[in-house]
N, C-alpha and C. Protein backbone atom coordinates (compact mmCIF):
# COMPACT_ATOMS: atom_id res chain seq x y z
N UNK A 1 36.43 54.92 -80.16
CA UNK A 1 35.52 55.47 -81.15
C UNK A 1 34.16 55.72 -80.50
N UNK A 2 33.37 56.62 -80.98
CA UNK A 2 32.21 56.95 -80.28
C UNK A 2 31.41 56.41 -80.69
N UNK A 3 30.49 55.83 -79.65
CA UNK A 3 29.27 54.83 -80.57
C UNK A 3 28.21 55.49 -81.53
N UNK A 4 28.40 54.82 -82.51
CA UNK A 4 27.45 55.11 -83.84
C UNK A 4 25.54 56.43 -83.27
N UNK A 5 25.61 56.96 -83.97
CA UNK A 5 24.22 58.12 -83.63
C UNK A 5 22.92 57.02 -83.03
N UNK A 6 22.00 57.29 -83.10
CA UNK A 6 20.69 56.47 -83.35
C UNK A 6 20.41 56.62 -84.46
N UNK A 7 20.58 57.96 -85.21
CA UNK A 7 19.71 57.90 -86.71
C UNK A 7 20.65 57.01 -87.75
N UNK A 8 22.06 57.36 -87.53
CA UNK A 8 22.90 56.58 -88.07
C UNK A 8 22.43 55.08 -88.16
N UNK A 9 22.39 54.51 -87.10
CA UNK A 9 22.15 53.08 -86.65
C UNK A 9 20.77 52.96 -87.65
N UNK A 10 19.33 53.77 -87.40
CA UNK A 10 18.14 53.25 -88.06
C UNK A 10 17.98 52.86 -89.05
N UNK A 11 19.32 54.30 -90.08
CA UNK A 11 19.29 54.29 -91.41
C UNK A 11 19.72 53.24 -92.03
N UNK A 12 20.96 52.47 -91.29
CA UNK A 12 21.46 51.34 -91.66
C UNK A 12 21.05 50.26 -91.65
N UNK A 13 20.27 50.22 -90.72
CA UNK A 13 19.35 48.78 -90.80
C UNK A 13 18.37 49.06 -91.63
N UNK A 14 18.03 50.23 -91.97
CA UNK A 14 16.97 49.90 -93.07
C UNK A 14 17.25 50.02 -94.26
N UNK A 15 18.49 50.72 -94.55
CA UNK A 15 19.27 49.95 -96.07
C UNK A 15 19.66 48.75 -95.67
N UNK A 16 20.29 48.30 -95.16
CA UNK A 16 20.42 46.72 -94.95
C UNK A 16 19.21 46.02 -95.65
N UNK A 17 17.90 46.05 -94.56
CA UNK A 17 17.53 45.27 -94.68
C UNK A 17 16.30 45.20 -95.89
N UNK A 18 16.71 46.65 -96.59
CA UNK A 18 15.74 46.83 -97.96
C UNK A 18 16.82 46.53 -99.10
N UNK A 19 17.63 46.24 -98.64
CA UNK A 19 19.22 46.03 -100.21
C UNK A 19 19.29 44.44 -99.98
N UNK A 20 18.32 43.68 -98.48
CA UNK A 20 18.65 42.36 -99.17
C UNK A 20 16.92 41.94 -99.54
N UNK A 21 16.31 42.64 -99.34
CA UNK A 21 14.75 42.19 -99.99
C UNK A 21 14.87 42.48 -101.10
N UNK A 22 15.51 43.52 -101.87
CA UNK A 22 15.20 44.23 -103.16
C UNK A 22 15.61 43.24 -104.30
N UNK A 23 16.34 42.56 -104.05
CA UNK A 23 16.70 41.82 -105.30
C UNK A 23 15.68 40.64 -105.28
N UNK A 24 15.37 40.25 -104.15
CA UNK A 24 14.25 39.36 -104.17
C UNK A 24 12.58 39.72 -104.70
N UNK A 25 12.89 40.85 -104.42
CA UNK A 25 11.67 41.87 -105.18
C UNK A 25 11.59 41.72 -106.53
N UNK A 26 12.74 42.28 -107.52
CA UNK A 26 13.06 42.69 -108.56
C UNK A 26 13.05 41.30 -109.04
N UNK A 27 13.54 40.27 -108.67
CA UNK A 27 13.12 38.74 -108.99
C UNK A 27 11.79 38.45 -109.37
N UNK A 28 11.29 38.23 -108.08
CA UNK A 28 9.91 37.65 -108.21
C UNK A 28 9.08 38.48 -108.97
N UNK A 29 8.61 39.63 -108.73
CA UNK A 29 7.98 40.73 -109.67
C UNK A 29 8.00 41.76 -110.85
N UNK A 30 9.46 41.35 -111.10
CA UNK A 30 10.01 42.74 -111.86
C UNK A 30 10.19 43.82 -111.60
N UNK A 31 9.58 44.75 -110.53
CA UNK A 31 9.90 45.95 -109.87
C UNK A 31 10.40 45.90 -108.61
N UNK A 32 10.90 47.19 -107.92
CA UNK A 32 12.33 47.14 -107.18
C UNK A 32 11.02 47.31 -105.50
N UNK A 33 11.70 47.60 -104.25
CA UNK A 33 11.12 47.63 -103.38
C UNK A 33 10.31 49.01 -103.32
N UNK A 34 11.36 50.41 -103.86
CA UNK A 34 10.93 51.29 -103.91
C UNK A 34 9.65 51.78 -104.82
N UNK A 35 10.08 51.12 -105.67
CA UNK A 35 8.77 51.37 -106.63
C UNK A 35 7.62 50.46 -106.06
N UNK A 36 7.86 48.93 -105.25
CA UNK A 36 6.38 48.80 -105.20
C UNK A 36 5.59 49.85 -103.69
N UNK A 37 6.64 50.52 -102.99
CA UNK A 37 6.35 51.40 -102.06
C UNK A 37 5.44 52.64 -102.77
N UNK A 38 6.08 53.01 -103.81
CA UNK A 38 5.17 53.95 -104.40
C UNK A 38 3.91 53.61 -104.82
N UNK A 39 4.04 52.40 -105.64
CA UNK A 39 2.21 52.07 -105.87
C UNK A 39 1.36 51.44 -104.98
N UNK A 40 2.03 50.85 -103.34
CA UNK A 40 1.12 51.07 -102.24
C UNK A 40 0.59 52.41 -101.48
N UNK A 41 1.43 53.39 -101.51
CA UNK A 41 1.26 54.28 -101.38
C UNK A 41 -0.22 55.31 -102.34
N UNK A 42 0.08 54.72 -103.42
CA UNK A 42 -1.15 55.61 -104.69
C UNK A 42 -2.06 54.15 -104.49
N UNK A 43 -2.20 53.35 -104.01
CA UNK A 43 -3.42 52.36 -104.08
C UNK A 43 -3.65 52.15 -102.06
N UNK A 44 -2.65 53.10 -101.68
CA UNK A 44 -3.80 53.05 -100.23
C UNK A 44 -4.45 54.39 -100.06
N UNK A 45 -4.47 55.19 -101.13
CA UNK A 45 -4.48 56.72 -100.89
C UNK A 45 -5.02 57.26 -102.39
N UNK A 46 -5.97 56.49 -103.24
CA UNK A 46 -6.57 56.88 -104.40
C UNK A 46 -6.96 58.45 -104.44
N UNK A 47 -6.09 58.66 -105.42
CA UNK A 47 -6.28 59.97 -106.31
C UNK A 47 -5.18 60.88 -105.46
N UNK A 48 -4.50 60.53 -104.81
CA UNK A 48 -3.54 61.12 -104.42
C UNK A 48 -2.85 62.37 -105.40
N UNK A 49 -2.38 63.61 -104.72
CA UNK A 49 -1.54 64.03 -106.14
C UNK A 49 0.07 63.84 -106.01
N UNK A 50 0.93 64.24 -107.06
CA UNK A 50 1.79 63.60 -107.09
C UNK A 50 2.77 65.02 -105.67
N UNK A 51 2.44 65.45 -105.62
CA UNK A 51 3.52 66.66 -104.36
C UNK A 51 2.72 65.88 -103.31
N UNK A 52 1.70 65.51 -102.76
CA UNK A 52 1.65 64.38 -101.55
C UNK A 52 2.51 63.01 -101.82
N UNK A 53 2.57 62.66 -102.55
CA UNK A 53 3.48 61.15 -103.09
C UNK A 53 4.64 61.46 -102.52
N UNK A 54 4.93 62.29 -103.40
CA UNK A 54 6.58 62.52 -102.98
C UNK A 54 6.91 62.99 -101.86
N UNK A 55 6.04 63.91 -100.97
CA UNK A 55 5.96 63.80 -99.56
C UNK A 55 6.09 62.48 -98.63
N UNK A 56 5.25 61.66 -98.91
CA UNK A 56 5.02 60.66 -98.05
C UNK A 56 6.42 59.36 -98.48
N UNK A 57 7.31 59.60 -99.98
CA UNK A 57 7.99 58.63 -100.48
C UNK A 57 9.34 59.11 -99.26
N UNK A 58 9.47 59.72 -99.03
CA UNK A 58 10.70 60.58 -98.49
C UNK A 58 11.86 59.88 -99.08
N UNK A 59 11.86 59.68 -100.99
CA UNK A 59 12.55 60.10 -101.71
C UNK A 59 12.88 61.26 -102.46
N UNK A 60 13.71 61.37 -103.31
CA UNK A 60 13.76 63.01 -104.15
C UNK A 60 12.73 62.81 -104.96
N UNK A 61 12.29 64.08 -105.76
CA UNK A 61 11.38 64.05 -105.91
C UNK A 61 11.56 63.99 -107.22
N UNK A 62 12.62 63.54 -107.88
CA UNK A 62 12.92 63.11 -109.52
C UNK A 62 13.32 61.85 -109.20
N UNK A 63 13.35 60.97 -108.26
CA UNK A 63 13.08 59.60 -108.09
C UNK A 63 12.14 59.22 -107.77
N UNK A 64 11.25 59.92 -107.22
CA UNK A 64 10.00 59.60 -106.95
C UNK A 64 9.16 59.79 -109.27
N UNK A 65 9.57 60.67 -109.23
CA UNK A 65 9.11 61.06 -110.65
C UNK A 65 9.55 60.11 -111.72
N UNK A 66 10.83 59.53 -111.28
CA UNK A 66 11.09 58.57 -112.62
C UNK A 66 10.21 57.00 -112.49
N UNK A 67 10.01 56.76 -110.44
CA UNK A 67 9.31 55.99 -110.62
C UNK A 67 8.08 55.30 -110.94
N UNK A 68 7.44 56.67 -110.59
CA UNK A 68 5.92 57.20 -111.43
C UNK A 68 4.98 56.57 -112.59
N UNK A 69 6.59 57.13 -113.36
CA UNK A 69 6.56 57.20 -114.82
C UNK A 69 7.08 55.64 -114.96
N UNK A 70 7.39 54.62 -114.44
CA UNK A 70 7.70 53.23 -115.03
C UNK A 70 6.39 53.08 -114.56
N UNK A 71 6.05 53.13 -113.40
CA UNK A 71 4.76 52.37 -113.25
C UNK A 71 3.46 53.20 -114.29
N UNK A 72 3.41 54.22 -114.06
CA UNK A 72 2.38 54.33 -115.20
C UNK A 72 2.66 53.84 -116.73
N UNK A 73 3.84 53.81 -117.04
CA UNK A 73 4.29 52.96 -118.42
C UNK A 73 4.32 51.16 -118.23
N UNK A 74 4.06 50.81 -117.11
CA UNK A 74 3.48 49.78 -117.14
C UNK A 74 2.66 49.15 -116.57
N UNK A 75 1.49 50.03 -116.81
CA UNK A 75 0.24 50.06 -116.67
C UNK A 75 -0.55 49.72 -115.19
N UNK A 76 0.35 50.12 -113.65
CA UNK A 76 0.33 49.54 -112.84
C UNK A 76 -0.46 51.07 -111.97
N UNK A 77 -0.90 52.20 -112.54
CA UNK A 77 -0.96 53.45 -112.04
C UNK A 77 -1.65 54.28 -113.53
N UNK A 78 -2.17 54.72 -113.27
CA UNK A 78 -2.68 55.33 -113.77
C UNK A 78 -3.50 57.22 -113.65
N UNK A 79 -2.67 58.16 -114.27
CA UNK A 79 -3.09 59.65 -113.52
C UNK A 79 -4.23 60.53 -114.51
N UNK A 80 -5.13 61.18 -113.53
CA UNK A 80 -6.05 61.81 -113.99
C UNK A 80 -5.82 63.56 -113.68
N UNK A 81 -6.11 63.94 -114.56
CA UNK A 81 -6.31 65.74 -114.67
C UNK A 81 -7.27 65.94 -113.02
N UNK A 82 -6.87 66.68 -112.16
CA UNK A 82 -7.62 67.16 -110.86
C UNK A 82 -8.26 68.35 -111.63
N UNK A 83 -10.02 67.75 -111.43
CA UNK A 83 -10.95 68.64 -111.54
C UNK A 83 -10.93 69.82 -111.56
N UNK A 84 -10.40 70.53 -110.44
CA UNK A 84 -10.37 71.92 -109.76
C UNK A 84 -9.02 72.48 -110.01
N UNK A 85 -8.14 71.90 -110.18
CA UNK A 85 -6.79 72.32 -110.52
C UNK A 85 -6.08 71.69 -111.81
N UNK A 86 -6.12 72.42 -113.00
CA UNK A 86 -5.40 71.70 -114.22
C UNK A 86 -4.26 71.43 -114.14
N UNK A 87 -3.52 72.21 -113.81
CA UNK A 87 -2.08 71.77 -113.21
C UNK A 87 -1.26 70.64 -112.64
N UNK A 88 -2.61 70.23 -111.76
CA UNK A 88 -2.09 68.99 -111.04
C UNK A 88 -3.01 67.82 -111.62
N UNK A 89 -2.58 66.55 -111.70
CA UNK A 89 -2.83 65.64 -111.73
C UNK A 89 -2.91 64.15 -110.85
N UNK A 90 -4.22 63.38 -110.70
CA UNK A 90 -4.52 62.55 -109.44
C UNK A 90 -3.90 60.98 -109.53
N UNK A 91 -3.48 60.31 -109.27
CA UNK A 91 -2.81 59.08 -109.52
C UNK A 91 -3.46 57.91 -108.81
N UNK A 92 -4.12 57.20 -109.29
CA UNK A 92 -4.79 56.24 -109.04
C UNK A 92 -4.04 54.63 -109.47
N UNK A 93 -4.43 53.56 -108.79
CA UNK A 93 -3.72 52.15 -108.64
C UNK A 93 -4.78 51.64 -110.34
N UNK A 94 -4.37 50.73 -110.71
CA UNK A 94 -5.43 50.41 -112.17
C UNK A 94 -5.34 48.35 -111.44
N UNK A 95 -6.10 48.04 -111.87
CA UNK A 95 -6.40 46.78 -111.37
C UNK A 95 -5.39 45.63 -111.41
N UNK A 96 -4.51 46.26 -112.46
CA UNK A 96 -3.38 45.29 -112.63
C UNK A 96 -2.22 46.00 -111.66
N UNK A 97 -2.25 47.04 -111.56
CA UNK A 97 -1.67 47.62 -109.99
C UNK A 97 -2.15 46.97 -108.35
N UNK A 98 -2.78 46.36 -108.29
CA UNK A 98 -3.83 46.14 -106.94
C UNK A 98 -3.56 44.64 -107.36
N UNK A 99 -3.24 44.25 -108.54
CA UNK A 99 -3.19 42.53 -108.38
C UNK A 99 -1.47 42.43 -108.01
N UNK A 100 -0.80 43.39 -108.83
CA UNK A 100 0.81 43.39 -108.59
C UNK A 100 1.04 43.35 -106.78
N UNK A 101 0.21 44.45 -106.23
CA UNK A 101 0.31 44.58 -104.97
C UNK A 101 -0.25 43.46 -104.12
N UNK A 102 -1.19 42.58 -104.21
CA UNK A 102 -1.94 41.35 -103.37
C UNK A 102 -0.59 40.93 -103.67
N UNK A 103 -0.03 40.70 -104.78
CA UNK A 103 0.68 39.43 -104.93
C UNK A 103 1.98 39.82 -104.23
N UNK A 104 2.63 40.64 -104.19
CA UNK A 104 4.19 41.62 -102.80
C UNK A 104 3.76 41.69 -101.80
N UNK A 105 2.78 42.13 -100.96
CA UNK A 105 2.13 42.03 -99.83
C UNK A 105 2.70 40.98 -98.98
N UNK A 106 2.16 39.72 -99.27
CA UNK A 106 2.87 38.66 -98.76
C UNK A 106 4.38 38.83 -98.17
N UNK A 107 5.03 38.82 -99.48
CA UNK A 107 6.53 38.87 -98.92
C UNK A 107 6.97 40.11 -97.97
N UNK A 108 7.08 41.54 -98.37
CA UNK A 108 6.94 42.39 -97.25
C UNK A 108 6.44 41.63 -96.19
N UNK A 109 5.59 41.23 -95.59
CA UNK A 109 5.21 40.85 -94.15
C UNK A 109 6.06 39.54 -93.71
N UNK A 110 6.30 38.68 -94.80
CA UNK A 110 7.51 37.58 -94.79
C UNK A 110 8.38 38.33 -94.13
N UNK A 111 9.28 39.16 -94.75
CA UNK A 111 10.66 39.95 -94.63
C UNK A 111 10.51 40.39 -93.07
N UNK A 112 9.03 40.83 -93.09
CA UNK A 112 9.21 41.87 -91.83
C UNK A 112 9.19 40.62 -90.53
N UNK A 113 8.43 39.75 -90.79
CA UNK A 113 8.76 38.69 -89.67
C UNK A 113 9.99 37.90 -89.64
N UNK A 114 10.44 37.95 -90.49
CA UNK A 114 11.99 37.32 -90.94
C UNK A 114 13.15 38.56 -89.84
N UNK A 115 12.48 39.71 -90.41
CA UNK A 115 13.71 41.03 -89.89
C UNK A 115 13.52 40.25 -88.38
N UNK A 116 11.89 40.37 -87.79
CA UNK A 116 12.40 40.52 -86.00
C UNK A 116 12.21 39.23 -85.52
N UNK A 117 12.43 38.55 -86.24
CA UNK A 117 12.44 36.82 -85.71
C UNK A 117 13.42 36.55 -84.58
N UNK A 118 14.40 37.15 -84.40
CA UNK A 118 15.26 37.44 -83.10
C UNK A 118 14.88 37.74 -81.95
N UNK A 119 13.04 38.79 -82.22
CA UNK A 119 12.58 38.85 -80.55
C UNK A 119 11.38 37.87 -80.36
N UNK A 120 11.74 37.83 -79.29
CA UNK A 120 10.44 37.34 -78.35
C UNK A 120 9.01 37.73 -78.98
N UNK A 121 8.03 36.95 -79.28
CA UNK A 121 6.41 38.01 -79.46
C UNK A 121 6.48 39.22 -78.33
N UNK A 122 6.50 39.06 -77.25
CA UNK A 122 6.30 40.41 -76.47
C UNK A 122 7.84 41.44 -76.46
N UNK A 123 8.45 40.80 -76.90
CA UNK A 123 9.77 42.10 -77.10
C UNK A 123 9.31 42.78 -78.97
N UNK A 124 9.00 42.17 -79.11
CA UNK A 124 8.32 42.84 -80.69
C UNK A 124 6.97 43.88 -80.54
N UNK A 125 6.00 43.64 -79.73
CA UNK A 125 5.38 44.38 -79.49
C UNK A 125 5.36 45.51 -78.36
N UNK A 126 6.74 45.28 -77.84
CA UNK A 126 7.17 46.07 -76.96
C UNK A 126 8.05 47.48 -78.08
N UNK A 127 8.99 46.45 -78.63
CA UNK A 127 9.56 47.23 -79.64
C UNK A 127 8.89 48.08 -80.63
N UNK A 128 7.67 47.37 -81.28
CA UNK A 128 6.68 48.08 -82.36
C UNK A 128 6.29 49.56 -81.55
N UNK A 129 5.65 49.41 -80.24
CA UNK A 129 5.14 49.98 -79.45
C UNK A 129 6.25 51.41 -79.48
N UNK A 130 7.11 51.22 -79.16
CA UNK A 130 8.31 52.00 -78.40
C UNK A 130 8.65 52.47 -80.00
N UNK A 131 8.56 51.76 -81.19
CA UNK A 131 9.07 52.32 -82.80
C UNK A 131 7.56 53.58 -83.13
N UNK A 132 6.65 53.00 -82.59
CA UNK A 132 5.62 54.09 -83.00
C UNK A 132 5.53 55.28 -82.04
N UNK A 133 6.17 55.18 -81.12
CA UNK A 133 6.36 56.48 -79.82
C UNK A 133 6.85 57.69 -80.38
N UNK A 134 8.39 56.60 -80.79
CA UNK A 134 9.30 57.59 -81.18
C UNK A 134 8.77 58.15 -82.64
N UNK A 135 8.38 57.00 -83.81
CA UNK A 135 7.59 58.07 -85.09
C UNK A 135 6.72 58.98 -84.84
N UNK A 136 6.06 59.06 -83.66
CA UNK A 136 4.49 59.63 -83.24
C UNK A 136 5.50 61.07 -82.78
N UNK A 137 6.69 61.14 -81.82
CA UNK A 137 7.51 61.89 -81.91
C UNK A 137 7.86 62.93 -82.52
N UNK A 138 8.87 62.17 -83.20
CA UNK A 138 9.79 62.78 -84.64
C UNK A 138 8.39 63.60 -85.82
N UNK A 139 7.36 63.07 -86.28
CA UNK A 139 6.46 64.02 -86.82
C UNK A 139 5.72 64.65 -86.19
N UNK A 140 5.93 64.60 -84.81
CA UNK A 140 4.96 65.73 -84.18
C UNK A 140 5.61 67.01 -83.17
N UNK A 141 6.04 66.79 -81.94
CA UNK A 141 6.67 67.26 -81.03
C UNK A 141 7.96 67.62 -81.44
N UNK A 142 8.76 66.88 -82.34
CA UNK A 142 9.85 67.02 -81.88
C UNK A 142 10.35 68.04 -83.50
N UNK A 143 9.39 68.34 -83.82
CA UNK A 143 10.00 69.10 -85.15
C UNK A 143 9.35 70.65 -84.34
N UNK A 144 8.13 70.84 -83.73
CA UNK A 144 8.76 71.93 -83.20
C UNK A 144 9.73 72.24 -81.78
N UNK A 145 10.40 71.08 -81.22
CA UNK A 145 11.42 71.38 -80.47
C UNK A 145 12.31 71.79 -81.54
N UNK A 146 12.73 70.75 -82.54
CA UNK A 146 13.82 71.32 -82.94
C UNK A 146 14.09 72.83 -84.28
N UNK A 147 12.56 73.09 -84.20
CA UNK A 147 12.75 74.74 -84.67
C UNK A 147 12.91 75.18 -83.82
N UNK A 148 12.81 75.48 -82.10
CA UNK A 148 13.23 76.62 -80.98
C UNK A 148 14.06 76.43 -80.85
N UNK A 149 15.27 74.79 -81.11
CA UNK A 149 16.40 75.20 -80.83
C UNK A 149 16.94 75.66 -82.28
N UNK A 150 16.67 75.69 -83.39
CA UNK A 150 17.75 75.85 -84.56
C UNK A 150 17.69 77.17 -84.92
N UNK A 151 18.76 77.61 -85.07
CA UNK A 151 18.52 79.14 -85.56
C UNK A 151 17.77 79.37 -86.97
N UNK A 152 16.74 80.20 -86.59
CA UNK A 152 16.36 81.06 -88.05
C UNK A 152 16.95 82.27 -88.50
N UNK A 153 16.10 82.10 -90.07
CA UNK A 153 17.36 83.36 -90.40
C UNK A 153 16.83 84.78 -89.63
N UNK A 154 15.84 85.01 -89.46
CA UNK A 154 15.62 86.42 -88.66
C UNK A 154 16.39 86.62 -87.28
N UNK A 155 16.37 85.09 -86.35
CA UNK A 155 17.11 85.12 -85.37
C UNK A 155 18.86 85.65 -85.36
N UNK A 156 19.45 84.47 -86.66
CA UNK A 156 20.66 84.54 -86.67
C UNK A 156 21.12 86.05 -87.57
N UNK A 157 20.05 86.81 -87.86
CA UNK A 157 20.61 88.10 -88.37
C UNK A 157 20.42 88.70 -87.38
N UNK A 158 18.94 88.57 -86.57
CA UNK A 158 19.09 89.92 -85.11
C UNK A 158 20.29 89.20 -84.33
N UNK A 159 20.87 88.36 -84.02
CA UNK A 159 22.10 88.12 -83.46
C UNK A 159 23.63 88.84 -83.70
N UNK A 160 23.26 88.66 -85.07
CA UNK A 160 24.54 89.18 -85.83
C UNK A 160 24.39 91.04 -85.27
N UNK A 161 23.29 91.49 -85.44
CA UNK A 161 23.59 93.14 -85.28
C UNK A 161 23.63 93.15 -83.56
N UNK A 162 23.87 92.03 -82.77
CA UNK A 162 23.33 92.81 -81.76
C UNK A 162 25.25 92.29 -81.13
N UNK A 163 25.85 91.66 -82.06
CA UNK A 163 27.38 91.83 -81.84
C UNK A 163 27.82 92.82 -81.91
N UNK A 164 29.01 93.16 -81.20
CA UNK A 164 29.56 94.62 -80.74
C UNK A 164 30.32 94.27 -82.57
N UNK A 165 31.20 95.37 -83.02
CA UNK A 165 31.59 95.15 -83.93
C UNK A 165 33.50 94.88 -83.55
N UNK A 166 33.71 93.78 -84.39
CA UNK A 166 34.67 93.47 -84.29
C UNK A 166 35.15 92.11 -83.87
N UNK A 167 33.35 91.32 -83.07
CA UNK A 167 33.30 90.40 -81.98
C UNK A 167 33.42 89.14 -82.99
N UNK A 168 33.84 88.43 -83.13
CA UNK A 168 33.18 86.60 -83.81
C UNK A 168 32.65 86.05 -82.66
């Protein structure tokens, strides 16, 4: 069998290791991991609008929307009309949002020293090091490598006419 991708491998350890925090989440606080990701996200980034949210959640964006909407229904978020644009609206943390979050904080950093308790201090900061290379990567460099290699549609149509006819 061929050994597992890298992205394969990342994805799995990080459902893993967010499917065994989450219930410990949903315990202690009442909300799930994902949702308290969203209201760190709108309380490290005040007035955020909600098409940056859902950018940065790299969930869908009707899960990002349903989660929104629990936290602003319980009173953990709170959204304002954007000045300049009626359309959109700004989402701000409300104080009982920012106390929910002091109080998860903790555990996230628990979990996360729990996850790499297996390395060494200097294989962890070797690893952190080498995890932020490759993110510094993947959102920068390597999304326009991988538009020159992927076909676009203008490419893959001037391709198509420049086949003799008859050719696959």
């Amino acid at each position: 069998m061929l050994r597992q991708s890298l992205t394969y491998q990342l994805v799995s350890i990080a459902e893993d290791a967010i499917g065994q925090g989450a219930a410990l989440y949903k315990w202690r606080f009442g909300f799930d991991v994902h949702e308290l990701r969203v209201l760190r996200l709108i309380d490290d980034e005040p007035g955020v609008t909600f098409t940056a949210l859902a950018d940065k959640t790299k969930f869908e964006r009707s899960a990002t929307s349903r989660i929104l909407t629990r936290l602003v229904k319980s009173g953990l978020v709170r959204r304002r009309n954007d000045d300049e644009d009626a359309r959109q609206y700004r989402l701000f943390s409300t104080p009982k949002g920012r106390a929910l979050r002091a109080q998860a904080d903790p555990l996230s950093l628990e979990l996360e020293a729990l996850m790499l308790a297996p390395l060494s201090e200097a294989e962890r900061q070797q690893f952190l090091g080498l995890l932020k290379r490759i993110a510094d990567w993947v959102t920068g460099d390597f999304v326009g490598e991988m538009s020159r290699r992927s076909p676009s549609p203008e490419r893959t149509k001037a391709a198509g006419k420049a086949r003799p006819r008859g050719a696959s």
